[in-house]
N, C-alpha and C. Protein backbone atom coordinates (compact mmCIF):
# COMPACT_ATOMS: atom_id res chain seq x y z
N UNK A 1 4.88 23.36 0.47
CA UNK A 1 3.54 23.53 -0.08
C UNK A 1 2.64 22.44 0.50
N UNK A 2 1.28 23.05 0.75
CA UNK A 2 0.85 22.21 1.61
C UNK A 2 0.03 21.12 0.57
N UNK A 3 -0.78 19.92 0.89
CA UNK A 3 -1.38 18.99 -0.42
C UNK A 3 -2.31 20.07 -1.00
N UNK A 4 -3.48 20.39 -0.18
CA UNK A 4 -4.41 21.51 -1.25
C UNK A 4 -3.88 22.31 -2.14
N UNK A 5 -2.65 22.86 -1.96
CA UNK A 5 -2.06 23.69 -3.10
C UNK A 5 -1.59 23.18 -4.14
N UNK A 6 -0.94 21.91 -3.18
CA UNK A 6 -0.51 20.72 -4.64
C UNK A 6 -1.76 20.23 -5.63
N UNK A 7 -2.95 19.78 -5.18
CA UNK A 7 -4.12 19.74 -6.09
C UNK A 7 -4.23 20.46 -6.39
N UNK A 8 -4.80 22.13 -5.98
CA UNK A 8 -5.13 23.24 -6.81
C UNK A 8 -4.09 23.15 -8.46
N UNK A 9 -3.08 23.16 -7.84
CA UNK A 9 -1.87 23.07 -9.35
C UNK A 9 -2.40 22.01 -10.35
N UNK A 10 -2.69 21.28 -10.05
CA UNK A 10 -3.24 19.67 -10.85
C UNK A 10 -4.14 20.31 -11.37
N UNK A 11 -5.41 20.69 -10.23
CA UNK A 11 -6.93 21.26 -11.16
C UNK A 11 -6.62 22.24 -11.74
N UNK A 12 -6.00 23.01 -11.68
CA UNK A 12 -5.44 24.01 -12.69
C UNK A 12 -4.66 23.71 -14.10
N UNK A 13 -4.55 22.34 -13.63
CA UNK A 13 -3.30 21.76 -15.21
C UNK A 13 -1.80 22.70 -15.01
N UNK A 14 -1.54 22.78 -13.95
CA UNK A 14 -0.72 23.71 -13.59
C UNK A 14 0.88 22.52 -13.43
N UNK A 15 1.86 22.53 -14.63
CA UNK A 15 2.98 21.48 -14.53
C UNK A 15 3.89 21.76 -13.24
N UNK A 16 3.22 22.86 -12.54
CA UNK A 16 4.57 22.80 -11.44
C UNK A 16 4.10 21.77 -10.21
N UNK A 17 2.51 21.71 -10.38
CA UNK A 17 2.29 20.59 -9.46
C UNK A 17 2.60 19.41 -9.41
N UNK A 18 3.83 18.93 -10.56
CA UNK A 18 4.01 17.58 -10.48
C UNK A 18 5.61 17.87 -9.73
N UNK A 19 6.32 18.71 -9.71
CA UNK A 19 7.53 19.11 -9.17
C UNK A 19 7.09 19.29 -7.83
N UNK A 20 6.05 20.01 -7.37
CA UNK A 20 5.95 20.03 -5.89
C UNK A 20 5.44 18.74 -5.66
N UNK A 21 4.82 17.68 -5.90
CA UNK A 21 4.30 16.33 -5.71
C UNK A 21 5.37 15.80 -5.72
N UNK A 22 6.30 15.87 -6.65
CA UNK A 22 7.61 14.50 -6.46
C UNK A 22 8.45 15.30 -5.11
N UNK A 23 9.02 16.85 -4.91
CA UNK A 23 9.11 17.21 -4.03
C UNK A 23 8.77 16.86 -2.54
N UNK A 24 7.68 17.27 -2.37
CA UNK A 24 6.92 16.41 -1.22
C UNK A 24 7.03 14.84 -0.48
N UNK A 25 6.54 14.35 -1.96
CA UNK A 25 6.21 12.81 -1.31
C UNK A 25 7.16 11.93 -2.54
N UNK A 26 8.40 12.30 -2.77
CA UNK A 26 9.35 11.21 -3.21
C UNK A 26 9.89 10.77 -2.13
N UNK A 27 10.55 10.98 -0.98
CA UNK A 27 11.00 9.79 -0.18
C UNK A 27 9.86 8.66 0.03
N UNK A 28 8.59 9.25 0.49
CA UNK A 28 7.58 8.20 1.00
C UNK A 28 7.23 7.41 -0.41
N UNK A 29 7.28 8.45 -1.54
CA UNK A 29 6.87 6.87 -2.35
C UNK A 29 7.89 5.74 -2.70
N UNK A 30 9.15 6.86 -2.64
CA UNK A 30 10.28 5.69 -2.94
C UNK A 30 10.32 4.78 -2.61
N UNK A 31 10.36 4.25 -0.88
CA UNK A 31 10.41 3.93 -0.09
C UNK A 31 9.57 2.71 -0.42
N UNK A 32 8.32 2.88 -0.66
CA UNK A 32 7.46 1.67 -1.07
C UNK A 32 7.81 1.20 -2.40
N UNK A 33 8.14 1.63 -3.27
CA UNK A 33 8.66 1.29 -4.66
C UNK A 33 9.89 0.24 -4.11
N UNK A 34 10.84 0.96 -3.69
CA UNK A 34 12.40 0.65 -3.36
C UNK A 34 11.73 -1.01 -2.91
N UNK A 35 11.19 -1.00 -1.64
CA UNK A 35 10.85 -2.25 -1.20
C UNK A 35 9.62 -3.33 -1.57
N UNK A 36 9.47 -3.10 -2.80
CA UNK A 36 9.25 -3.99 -3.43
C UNK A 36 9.88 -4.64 -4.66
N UNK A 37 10.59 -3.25 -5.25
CA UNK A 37 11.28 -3.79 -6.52
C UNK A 37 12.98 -4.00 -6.08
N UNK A 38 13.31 -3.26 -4.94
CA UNK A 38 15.19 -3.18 -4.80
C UNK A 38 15.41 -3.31 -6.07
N UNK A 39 15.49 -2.18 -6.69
CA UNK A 39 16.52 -1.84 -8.02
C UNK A 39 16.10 -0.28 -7.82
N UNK A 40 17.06 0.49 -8.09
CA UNK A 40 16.70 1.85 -7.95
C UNK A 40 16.01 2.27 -9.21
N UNK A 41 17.03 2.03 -10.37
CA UNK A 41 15.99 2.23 -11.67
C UNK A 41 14.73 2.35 -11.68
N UNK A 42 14.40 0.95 -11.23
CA UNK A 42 12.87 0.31 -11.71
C UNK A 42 11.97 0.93 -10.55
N UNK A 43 12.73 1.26 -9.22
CA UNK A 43 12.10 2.42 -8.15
C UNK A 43 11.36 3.81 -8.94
N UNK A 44 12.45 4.15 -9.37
CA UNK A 44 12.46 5.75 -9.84
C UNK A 44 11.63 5.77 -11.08
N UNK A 45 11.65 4.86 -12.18
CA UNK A 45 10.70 4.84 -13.55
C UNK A 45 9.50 4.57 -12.61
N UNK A 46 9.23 3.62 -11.69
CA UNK A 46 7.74 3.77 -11.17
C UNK A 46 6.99 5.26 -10.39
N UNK A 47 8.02 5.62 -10.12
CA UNK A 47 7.70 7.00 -9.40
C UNK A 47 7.41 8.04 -10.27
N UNK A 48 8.06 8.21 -11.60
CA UNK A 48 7.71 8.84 -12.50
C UNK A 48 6.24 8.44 -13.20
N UNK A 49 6.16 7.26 -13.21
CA UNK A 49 4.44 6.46 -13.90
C UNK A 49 3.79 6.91 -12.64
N UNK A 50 4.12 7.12 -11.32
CA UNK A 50 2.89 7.43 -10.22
C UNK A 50 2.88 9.00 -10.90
N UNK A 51 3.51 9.99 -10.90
CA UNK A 51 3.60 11.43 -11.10
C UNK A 51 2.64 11.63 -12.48
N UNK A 52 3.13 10.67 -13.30
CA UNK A 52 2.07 10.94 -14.15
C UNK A 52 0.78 10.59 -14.47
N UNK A 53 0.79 8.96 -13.23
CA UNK A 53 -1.17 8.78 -13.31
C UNK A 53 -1.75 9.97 -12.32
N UNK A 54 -0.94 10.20 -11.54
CA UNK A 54 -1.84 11.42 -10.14
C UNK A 54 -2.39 12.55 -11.11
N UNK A 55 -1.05 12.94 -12.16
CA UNK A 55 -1.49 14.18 -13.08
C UNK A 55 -2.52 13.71 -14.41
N UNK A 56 -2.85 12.41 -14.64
CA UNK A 56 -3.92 12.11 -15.23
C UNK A 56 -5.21 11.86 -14.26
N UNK A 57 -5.04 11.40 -13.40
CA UNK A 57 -6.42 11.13 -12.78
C UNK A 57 -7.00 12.38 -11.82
N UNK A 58 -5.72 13.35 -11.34
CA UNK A 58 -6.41 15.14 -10.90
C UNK A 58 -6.77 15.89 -12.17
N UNK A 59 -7.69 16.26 -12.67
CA UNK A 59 -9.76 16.41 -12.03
C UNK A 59 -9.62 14.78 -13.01
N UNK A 60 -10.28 14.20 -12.64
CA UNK A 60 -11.30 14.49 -12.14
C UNK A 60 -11.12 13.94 -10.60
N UNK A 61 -10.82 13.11 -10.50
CA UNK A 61 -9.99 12.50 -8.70
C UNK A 61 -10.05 13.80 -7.91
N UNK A 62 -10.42 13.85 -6.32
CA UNK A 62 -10.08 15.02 -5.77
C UNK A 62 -10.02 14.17 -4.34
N UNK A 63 -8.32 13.72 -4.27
CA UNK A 63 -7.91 12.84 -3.53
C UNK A 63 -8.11 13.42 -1.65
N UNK A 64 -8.72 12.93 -0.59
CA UNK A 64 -9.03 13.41 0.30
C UNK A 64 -7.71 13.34 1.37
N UNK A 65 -6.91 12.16 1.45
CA UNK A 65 -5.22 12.31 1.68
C UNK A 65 -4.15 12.06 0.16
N UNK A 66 -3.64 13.00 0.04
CA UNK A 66 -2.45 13.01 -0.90
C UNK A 66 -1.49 11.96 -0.58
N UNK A 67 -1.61 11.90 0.58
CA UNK A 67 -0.49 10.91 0.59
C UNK A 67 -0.49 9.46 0.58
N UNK A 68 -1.84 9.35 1.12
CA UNK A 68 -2.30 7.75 0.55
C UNK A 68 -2.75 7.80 -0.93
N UNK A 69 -3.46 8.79 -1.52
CA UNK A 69 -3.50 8.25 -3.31
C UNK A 69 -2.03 8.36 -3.58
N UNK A 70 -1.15 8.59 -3.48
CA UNK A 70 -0.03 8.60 -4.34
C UNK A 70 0.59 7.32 -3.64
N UNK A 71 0.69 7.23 -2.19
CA UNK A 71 1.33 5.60 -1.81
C UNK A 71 0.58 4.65 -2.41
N UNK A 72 -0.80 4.71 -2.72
CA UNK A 72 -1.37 3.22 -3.23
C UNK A 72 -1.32 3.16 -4.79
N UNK A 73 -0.75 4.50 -5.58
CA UNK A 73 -0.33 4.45 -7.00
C UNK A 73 0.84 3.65 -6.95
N UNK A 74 1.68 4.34 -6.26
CA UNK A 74 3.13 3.59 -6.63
C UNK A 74 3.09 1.90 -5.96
N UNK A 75 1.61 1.79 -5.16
CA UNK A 75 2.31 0.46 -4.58
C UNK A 75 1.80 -0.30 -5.85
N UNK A 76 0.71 -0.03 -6.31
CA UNK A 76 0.09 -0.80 -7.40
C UNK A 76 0.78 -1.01 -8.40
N UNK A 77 1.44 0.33 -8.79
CA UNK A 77 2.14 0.36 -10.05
C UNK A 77 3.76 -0.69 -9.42
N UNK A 78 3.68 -0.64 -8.62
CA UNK A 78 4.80 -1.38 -8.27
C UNK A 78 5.02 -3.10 -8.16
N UNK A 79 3.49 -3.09 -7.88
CA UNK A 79 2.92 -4.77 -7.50
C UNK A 79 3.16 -5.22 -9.08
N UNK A 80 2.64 -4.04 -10.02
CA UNK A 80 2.37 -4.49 -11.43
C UNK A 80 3.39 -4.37 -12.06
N UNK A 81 4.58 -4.19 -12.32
CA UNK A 81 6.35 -4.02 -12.55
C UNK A 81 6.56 -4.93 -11.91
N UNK A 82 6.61 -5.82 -10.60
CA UNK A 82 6.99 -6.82 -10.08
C UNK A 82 6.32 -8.00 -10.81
N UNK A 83 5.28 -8.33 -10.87
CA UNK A 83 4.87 -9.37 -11.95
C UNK A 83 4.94 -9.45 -13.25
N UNK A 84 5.53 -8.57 -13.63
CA UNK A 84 5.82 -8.35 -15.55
C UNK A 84 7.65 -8.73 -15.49
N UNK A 85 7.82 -8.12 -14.23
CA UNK A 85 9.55 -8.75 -14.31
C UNK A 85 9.70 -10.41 -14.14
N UNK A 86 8.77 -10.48 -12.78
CA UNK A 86 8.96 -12.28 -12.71
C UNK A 86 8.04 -13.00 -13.53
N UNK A 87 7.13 -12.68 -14.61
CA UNK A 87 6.47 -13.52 -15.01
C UNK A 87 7.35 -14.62 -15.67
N UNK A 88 6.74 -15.89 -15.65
CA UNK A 88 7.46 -16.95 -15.98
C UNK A 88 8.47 -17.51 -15.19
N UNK A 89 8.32 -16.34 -14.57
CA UNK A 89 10.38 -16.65 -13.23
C UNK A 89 9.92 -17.04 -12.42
N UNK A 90 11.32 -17.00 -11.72
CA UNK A 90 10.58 -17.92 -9.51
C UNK A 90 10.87 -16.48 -9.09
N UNK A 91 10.12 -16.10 -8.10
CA UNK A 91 10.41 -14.97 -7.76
C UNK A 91 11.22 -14.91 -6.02
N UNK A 92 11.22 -13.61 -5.92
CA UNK A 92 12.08 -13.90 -4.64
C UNK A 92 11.50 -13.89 -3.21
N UNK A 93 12.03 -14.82 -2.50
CA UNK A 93 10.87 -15.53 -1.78
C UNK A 93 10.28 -14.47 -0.86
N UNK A 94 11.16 -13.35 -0.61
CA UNK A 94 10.34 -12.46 0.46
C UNK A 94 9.06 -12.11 -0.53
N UNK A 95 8.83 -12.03 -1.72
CA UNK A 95 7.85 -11.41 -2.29
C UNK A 95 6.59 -12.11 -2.38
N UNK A 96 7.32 -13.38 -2.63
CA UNK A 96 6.30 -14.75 -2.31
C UNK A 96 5.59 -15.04 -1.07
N UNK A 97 6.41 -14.51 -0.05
CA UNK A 97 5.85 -14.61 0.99
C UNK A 97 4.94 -13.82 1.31
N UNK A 98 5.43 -12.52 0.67
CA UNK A 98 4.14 -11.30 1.21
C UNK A 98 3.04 -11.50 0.36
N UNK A 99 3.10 -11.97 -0.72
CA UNK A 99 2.08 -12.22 -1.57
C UNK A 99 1.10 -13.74 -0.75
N UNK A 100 1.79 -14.65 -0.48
CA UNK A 100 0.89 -15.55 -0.20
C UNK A 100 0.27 -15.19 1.16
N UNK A 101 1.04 -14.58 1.88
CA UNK A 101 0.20 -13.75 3.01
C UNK A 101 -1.08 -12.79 2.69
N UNK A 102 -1.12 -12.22 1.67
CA UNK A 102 -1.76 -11.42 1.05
C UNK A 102 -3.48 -12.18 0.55
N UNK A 103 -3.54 -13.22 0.01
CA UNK A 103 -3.89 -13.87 -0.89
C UNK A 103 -5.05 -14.40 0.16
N UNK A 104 -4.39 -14.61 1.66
CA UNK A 104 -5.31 -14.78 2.77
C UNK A 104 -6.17 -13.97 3.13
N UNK A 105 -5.93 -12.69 2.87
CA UNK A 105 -6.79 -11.63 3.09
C UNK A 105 -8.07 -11.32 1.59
N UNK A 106 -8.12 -12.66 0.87
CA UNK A 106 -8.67 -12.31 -0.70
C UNK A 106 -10.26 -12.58 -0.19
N UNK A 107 -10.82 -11.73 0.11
CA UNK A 107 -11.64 -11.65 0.11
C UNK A 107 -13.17 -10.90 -0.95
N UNK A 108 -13.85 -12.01 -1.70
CA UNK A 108 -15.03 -11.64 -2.30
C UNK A 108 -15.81 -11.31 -2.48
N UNK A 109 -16.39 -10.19 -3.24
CA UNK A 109 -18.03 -10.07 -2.90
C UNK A 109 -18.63 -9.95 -4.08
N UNK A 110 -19.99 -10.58 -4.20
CA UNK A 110 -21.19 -10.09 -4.54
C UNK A 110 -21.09 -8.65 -5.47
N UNK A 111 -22.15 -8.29 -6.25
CA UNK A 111 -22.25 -7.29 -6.81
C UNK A 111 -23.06 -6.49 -5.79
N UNK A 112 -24.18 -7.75 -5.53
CA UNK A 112 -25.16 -6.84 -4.39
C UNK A 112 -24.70 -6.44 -3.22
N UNK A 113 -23.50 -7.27 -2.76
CA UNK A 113 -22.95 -7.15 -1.35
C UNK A 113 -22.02 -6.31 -1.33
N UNK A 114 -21.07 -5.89 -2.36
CA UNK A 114 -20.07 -5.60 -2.90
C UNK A 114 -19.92 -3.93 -1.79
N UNK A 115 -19.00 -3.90 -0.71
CA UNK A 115 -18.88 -2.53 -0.20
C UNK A 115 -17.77 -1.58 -1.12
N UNK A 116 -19.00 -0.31 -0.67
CA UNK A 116 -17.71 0.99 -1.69
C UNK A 116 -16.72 0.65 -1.00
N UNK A 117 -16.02 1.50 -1.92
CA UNK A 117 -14.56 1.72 -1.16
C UNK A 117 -14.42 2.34 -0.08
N UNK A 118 -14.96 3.10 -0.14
CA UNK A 118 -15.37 4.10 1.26
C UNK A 118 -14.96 3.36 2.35
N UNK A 119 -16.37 2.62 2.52
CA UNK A 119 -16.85 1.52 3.74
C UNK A 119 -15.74 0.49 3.77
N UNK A 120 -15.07 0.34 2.79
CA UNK A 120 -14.03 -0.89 3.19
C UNK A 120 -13.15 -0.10 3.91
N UNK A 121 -12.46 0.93 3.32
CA UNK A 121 -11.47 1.69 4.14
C UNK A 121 -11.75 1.82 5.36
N UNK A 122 -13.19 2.16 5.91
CA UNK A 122 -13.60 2.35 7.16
C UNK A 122 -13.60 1.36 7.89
N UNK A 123 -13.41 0.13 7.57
CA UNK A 123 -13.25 -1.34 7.99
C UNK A 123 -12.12 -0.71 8.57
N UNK A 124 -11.39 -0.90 7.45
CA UNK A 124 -10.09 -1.51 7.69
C UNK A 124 -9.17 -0.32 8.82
N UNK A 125 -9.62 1.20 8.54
CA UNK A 125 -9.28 1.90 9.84
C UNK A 125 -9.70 1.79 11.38
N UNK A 126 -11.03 1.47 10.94
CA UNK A 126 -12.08 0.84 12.71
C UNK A 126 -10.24 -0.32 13.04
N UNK A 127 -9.97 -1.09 12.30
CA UNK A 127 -9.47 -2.05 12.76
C UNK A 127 -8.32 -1.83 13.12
N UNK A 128 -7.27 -1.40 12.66
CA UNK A 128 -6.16 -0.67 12.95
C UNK A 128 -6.11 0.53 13.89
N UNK A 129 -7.01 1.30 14.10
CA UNK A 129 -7.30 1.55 14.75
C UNK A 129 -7.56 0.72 16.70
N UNK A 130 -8.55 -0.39 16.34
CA UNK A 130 -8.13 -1.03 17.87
C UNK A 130 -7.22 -1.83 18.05
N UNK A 131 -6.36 -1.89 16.92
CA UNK A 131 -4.43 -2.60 17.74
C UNK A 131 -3.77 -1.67 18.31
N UNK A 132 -3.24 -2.31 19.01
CA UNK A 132 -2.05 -1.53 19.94
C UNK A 132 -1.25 -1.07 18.57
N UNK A 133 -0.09 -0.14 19.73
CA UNK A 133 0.42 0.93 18.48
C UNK A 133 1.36 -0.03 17.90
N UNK A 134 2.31 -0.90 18.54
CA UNK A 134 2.92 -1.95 18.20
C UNK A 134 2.66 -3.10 17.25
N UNK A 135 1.22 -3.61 17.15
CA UNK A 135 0.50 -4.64 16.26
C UNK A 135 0.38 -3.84 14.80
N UNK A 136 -0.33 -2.72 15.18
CA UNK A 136 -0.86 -1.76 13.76
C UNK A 136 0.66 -1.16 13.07
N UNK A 137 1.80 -0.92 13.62
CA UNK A 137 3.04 -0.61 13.21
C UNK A 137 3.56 -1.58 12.45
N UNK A 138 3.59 -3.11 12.86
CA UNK A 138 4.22 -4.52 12.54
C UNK A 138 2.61 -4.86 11.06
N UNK A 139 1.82 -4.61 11.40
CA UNK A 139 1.08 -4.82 10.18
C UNK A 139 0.86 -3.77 9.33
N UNK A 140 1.06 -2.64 9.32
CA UNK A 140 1.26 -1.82 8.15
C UNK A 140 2.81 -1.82 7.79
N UNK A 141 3.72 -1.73 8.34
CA UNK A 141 5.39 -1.91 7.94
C UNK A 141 5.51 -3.44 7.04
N UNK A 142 4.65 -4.41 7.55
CA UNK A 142 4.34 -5.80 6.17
C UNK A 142 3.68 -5.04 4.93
N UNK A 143 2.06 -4.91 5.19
CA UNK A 143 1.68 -4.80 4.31
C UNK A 143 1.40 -4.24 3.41
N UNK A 144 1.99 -2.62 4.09
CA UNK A 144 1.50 -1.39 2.99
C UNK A 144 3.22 -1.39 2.76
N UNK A 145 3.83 -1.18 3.27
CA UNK A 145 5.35 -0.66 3.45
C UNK A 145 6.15 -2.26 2.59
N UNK A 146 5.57 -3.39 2.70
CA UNK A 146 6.50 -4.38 2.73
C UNK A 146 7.67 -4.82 3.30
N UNK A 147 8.17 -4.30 4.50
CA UNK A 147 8.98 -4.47 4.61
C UNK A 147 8.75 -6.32 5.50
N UNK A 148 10.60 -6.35 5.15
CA UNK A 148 10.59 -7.94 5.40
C UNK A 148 10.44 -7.97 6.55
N UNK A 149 10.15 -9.75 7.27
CA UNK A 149 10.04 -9.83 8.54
C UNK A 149 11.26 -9.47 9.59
N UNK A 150 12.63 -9.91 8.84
CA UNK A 150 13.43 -9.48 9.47
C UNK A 150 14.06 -7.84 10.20
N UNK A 151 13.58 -7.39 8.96
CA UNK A 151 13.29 -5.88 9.18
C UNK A 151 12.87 -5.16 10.22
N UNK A 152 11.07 -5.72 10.48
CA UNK A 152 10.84 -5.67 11.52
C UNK A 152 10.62 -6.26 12.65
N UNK A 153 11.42 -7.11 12.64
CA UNK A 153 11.85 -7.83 14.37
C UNK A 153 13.11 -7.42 14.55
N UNK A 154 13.88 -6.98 13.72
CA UNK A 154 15.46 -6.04 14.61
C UNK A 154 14.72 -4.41 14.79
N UNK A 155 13.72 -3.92 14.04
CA UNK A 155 12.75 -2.66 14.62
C UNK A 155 11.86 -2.92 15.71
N UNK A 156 11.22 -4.17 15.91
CA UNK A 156 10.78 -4.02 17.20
C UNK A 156 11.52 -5.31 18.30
N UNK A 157 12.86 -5.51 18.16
CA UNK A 157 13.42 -6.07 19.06
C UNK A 157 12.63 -7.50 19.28
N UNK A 158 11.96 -8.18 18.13
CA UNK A 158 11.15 -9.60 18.87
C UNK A 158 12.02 -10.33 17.82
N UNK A 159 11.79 -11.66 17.95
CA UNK A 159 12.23 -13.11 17.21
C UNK A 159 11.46 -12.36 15.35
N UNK A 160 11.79 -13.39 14.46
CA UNK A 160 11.06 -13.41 13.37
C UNK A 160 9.30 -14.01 13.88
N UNK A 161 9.92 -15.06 14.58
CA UNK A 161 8.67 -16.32 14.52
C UNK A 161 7.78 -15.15 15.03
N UNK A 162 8.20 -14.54 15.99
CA UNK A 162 7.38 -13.67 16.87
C UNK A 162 6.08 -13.02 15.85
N UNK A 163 7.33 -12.41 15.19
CA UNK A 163 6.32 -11.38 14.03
C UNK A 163 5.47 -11.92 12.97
N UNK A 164 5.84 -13.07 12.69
CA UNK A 164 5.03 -13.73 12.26
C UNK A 164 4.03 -14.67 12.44
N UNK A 165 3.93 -14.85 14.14
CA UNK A 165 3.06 -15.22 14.67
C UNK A 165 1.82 -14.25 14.99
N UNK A 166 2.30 -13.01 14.78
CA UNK A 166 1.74 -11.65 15.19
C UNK A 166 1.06 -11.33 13.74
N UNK A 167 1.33 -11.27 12.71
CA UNK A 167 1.30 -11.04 11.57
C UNK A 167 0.30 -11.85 11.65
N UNK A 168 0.10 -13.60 11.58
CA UNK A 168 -0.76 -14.35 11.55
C UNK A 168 -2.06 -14.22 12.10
N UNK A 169 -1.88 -13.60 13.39
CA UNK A 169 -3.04 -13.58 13.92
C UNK A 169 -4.05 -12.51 13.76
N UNK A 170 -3.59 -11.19 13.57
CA UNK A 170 -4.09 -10.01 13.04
C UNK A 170 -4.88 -10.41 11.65
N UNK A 171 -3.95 -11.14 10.70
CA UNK A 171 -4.47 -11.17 9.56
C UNK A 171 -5.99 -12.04 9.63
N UNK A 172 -5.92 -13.12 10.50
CA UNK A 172 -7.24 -14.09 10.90
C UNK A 172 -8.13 -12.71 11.47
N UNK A 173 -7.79 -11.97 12.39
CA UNK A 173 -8.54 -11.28 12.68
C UNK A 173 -9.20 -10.61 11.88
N UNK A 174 -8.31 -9.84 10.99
CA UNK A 174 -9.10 -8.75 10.18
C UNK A 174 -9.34 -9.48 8.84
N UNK A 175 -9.30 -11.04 8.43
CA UNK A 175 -10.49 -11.65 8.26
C UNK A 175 -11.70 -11.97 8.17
N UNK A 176 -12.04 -11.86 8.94
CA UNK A 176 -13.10 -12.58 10.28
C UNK A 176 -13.87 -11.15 10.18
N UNK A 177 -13.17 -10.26 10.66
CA UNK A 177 -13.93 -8.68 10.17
C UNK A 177 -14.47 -8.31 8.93
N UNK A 178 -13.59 -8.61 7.76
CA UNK A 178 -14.06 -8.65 6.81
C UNK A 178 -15.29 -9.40 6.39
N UNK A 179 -15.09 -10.32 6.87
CA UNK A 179 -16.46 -11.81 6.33
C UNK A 179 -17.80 -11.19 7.24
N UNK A 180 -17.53 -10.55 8.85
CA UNK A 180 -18.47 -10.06 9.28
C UNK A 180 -19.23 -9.10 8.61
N UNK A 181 -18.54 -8.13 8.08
CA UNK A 181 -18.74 -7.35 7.32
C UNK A 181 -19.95 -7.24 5.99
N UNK A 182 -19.76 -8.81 5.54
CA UNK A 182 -20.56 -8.83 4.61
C UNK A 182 -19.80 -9.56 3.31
N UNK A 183 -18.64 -9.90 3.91
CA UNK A 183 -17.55 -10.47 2.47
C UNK A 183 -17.62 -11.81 2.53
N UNK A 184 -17.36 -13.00 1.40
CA UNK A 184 -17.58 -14.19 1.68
C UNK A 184 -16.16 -14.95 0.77
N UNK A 185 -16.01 -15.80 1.42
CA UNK A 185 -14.45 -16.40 0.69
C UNK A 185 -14.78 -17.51 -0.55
């Protein structure tokens, strides 16, 4: 079933659209769940909380890729299960790491300055867009995907340092884009 049919089912209040949605896109959301929480449980209860915000927020939501609203449900809902588990705890350092990597990219705005969402997305595709297929692979496999560095330097055959020298510099970049943009730290 293709996504439009899967929404039609939603705007319809139609319950089989949540069976063709976990159908569809349970490996891909797993996948981001899995690698942030590694516990299958706490994978699979988040995947069920994504199935059921998609089926609360279709109508009024009329998501333009299915497959990014449902990856950025489960990553959220996943970011947010990861800090309710470690609160108070030390957490584990790959998470720490992606997070303090993250934290570099925190960029502010203004109410007046403040870009829709729209326009940020359009940032952030203009930009990924001009990396090589190799840079934009190694920075979405970090940051949307999480996966660890090691992960991907035995996937793209380089050192760690490599990738994280690579990682580093992209992130200054699309920085720097951002602040051009109109964002201020």
């Amino acid at each position: 079933m293709n996504d439009d049919e899967i929404i039609n089912l939603f705007l319809k209040r139609d319950e089989n659209g949540i069976i063709e949605l976990s159908t569809k896109y349970h490996p891909y959301c797993y996948k981001i769940a899995w690698n942030l929480l590694a516990n299958r449980e706490d994978a699979e209860e988040c995947l069920n909380d994504t199935w059921f915000s998609v089926w609360s927020q279709i109508p009024p939501t009329h998501p333009s890729v299915l497959a990014h609203f449902c990856g950025r449900i489960t990553r959220n809902l996943s970011i947010d299960r990861l800090r309710k588990k470690f609160a108070g705890k030390r957490p584990d350092v790959h998470m720490t790491d992606v997070m303090e990597e993250m934290e570099q990219l925190n960029v502010t705005y203004t109410v007046e300055e403040q870009l829709a969402e729209k326009e940020l997305m359009e940032t952030i595709n203009r930009f990924l867009e001009e990396m090589s297929p190799k840079d934009r692979n190694i920075f979405v496999r970090r940051y949307w995907f999480l996966d660890p560095v090691s992960a991907i330097s035995k996937r793209h055959h380089m050192s760690a340092g490599s990738v994280k020298m690579n990682l580093y510099r992209n992130r200054k970049k699309l920085l720097k884009l951002l602040e051009k943009e109109g964002g201020r730290i």
